[in-house]
Protein backbone atom coordinates (compact mmCIF):
# COMPACT_ATOMS: atom_id res chain seq x y z
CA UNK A 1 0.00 0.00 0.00
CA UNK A 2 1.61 3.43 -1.02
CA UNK A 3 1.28 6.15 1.86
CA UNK A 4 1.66 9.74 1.23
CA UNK A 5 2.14 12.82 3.51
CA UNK A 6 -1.10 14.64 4.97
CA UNK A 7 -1.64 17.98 7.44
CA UNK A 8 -1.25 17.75 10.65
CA UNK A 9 -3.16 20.15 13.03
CA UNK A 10 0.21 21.11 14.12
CA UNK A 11 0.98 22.22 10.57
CA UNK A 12 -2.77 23.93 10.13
CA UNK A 13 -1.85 26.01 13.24
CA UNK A 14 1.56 26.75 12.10
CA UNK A 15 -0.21 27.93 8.51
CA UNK A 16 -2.46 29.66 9.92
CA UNK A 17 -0.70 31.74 12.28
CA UNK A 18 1.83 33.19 9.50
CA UNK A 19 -0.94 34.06 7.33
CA UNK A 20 -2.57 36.12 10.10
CA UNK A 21 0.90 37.76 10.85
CA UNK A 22 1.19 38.46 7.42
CA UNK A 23 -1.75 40.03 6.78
CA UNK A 24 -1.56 41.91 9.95
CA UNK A 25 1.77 43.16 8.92
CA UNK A 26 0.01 44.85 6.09
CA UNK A 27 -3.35 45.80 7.61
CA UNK A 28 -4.80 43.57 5.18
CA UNK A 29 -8.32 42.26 6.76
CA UNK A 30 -8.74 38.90 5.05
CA UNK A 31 -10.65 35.20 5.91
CA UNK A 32 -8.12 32.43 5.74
CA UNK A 33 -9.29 28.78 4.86
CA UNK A 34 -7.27 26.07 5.13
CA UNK A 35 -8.57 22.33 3.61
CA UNK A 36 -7.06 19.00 3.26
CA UNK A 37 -6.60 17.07 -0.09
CA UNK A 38 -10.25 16.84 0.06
CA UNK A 39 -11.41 20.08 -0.12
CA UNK A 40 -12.64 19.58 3.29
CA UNK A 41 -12.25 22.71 6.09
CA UNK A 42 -9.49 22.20 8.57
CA UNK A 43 -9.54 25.92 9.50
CA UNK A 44 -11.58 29.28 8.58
CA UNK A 45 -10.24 32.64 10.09
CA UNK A 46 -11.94 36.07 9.17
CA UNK A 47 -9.94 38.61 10.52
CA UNK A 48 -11.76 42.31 11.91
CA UNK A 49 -12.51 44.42 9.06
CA UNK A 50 -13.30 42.28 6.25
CA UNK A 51 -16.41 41.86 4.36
CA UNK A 52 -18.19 38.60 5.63
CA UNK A 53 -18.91 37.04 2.38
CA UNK A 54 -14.81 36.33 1.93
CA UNK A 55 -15.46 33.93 4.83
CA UNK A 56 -17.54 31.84 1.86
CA UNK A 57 -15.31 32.98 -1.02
CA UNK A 58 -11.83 31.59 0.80
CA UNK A 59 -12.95 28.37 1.50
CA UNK A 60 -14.18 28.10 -1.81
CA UNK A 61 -10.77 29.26 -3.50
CA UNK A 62 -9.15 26.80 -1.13
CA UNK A 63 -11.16 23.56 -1.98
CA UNK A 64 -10.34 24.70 -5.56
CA UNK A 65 -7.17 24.97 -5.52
CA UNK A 66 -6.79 21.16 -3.44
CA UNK A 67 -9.36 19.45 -5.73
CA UNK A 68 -7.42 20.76 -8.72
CA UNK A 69 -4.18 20.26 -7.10
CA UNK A 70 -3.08 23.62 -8.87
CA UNK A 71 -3.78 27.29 -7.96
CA UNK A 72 -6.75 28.56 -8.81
CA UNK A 73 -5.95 31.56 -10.73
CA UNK A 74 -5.53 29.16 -12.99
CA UNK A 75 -8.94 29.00 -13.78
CA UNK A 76 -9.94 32.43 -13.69
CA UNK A 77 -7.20 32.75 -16.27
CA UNK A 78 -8.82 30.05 -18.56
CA UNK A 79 -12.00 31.76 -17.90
CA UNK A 80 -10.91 35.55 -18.78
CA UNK A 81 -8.99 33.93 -22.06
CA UNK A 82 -12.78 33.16 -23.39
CA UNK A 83 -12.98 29.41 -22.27
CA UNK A 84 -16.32 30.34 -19.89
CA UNK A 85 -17.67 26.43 -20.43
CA UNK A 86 -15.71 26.06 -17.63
CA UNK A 87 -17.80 28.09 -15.18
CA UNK A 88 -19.68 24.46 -14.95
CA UNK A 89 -16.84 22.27 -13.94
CA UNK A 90 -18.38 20.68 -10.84
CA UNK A 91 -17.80 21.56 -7.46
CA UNK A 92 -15.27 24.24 -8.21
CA UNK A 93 -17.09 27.63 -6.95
CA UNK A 94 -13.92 29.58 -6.03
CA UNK A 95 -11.98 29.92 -9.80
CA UNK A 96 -10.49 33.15 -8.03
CA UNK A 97 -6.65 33.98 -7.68
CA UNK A 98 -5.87 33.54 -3.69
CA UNK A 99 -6.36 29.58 -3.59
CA UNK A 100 -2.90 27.90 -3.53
CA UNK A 101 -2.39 24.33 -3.24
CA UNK A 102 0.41 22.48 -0.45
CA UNK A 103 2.61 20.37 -2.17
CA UNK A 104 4.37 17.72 -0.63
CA UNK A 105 6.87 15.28 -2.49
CA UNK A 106 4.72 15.45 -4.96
CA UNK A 107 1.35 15.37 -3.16
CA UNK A 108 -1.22 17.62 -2.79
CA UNK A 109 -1.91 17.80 1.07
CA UNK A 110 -4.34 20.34 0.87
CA UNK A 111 -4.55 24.24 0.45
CA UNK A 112 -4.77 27.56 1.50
CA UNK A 113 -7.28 29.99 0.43
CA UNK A 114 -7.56 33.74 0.99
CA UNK A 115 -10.05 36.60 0.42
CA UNK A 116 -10.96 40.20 1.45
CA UNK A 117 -7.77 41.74 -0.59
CA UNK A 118 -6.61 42.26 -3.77
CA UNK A 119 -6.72 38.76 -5.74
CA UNK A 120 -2.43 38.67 -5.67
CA UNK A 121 -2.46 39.82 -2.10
CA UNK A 122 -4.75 36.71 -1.15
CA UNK A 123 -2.12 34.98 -2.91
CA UNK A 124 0.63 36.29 -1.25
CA UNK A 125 -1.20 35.65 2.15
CA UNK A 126 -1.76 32.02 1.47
CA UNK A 127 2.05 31.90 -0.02
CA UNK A 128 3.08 33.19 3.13
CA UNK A 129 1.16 30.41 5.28
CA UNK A 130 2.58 27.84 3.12
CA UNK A 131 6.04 28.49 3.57
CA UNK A 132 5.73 28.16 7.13
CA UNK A 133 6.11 24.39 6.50
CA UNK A 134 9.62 24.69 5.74
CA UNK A 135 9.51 22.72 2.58
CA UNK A 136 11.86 23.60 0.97
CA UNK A 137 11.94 24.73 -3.27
């Protein structure tokens, strides 16, 4: 049976805590969402300040991102180039830049997703959170 890395709370709390501090740093009042490889919710933040619907909208851009095991600006680029048959892909309601997928040797343990910002400032934010891991390139 082949086994592959997964998050740990440890790690969720670790993420989570350098994507408030870096969004803090920059008075930028975001909701964080952190999923597994699933798609499923490990963690939702909404910091003071922020609109309440980005406590939908990050969640959203985070099961995205781990169900397509890429970003998801990815697909809001596909969608702005003209290829809008993709607004029915199933169960991906977040095709917004700010969903960013954790990689692990290969695996996709989950993801990050950020909103209440600019669309590369979620990014950054979830970036941020990521790196906390210590993974390495």
């Amino acid at each position: 049976m082949k086994q592959k890395p997964y998050l740990t709370l440890e790690d969720v709390k670790r993420m989570a805590a350098a994507a408030e501090a870096h969004a803090l740093t920059n008075q930028w009042p975001v909701s964080i969402a952190i999923v597994d490889d699933g798609g499923h919710l490990l963690w939702l933040q909404r910091l003071d300040g922020v609109a309440a619907i980005s406590a939908e909208i990050a969640p959203a851009k985070a099961r995205t991102a781990a169900l397509g095991r890429r970003e998801s600006k990815i697909y809001e680029d596909m969608i702005n180039q003209g290829r809008t048959s993709f607004l029915s892909a199933p169960q991906l309601q977040g095709m917004l830049e700010g969903g960013v997928p954790v990689i692990v040797d290969g695996h996709c343990v989950g993801a990050v997703g950020v909103s209440g910002v600019k669309s590369g400032e979620d990014a950054q934010i979830a970036r941020a959170a990521i790196a906390a891991l210590e993974l390495g390139a």
